[in-house]
C-alpha atoms as a PDB file:
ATOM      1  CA  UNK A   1      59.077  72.385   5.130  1.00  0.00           C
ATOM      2  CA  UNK A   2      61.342  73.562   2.531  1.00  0.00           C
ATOM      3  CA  UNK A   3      65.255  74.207   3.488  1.00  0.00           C
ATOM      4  CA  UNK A   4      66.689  77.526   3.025  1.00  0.00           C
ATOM      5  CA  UNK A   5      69.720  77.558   0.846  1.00  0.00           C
ATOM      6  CA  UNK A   6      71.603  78.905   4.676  1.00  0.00           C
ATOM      7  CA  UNK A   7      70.433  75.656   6.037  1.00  0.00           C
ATOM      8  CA  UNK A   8      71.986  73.944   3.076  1.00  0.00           C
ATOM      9  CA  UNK A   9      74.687  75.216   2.782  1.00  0.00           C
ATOM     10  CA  UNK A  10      75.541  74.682   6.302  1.00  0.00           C
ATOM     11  CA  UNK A  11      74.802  71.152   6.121  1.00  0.00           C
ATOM     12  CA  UNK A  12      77.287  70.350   3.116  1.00  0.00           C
ATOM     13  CA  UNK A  13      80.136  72.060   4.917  1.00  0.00           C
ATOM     14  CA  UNK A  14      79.275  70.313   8.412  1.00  0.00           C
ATOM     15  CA  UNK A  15      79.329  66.826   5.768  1.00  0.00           C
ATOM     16  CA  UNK A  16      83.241  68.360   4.520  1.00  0.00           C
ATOM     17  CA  UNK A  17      84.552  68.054   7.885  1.00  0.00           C
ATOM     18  CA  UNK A  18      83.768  64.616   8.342  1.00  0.00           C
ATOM     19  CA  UNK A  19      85.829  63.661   5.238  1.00  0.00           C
ATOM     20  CA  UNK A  20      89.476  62.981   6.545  1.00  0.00           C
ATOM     21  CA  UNK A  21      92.278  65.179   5.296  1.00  0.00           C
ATOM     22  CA  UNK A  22      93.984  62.836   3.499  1.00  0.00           C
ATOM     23  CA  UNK A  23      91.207  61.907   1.598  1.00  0.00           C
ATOM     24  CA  UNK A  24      90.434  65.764   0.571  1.00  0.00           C
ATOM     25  CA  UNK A  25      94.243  65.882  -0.704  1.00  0.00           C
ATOM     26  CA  UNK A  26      93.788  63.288  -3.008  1.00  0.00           C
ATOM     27  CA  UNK A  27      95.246  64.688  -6.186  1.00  0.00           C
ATOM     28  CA  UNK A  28      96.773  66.954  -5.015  1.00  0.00           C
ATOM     29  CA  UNK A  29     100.732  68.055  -5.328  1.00  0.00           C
ATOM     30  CA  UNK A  30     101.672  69.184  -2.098  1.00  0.00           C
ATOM     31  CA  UNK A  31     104.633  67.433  -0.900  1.00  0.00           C
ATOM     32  CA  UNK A  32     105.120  65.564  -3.962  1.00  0.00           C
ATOM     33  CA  UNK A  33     108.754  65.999  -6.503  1.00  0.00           C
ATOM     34  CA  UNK A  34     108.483  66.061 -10.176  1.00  0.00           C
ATOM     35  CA  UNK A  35     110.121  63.434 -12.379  1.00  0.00           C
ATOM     36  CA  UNK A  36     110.538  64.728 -15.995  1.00  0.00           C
ATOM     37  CA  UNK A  37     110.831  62.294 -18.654  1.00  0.00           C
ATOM     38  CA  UNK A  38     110.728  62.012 -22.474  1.00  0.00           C
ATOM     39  CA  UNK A  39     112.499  65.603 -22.973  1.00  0.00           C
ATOM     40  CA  UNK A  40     109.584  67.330 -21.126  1.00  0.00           C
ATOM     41  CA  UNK A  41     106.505  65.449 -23.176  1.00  0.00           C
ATOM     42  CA  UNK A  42     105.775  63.383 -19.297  1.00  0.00           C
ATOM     43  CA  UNK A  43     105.905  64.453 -16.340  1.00  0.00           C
ATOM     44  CA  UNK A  44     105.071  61.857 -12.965  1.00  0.00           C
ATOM     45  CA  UNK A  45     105.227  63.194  -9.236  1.00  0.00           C
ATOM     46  CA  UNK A  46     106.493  61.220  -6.556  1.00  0.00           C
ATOM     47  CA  UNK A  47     106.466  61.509  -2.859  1.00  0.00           C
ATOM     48  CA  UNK A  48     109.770  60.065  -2.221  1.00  0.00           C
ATOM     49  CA  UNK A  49     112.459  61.893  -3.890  1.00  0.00           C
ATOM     50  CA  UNK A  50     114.816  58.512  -3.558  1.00  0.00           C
ATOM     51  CA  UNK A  51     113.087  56.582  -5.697  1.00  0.00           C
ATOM     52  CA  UNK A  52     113.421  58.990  -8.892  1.00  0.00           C
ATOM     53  CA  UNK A  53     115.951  56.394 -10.470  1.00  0.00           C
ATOM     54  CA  UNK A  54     113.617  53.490  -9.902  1.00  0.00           C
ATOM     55  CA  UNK A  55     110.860  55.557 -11.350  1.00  0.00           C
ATOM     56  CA  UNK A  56     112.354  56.482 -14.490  1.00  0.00           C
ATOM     57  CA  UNK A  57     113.722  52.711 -14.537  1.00  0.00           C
ATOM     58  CA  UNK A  58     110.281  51.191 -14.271  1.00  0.00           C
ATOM     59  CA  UNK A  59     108.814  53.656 -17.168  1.00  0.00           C
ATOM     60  CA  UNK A  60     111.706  53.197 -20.035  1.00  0.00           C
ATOM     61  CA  UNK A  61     111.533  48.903 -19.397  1.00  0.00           C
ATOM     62  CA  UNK A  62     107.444  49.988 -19.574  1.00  0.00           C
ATOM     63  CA  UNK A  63     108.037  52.249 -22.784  1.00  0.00           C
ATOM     64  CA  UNK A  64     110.286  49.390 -24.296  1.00  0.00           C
ATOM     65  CA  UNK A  65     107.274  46.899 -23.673  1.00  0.00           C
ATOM     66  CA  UNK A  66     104.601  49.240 -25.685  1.00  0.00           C
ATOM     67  CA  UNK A  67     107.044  49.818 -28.760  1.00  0.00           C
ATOM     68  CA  UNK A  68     107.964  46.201 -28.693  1.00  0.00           C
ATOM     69  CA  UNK A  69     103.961  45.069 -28.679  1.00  0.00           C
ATOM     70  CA  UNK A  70     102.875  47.791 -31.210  1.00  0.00           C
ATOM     71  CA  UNK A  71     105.819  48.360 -33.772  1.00  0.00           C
ATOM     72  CA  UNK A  72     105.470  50.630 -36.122  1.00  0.00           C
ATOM     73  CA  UNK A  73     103.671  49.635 -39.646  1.00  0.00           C
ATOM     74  CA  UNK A  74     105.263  50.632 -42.358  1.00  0.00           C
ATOM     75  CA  UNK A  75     104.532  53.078 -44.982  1.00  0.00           C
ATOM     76  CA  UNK A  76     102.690  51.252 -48.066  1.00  0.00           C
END
């Protein structure tokens, strides 16, 4: 017997409340502080507004690592 799209439909959203909340936030930014960095080109959110200056820390030693592996090639 064929399923009505009612029946499915009902069956998806009784499959959505068996996923945990936390899982359904992923991705999403409630709760979570903006860090701005490179003038405004990057922005990263946290969830723990205290650990802004270890955050921008980590990603200028990270940014120093990239232009230290891949220098620029000069103009021929």
């Amino acid at each position: 017997m064929k399923k009505t799209t009612l029946e499915y439909r009902m069956m998806q959203e009784r499959q959505r409340l068996k996923i945990s909340d936390s899982k359904l936030l992923m991705g999403s930014l409630v709760g979570k502080y903006p860090v701005v960095l490179d003038d405004g080109k990057t922005t990263i959110y946290i969830s723990d507004l205290s650990k802004e200056p270890e955050t921008r820390l980590r990603y200028a030693s990270r940014m120093e690592y990239v232009l230290m592996r891949y220098p620029k090639k000069p103009k021929v």
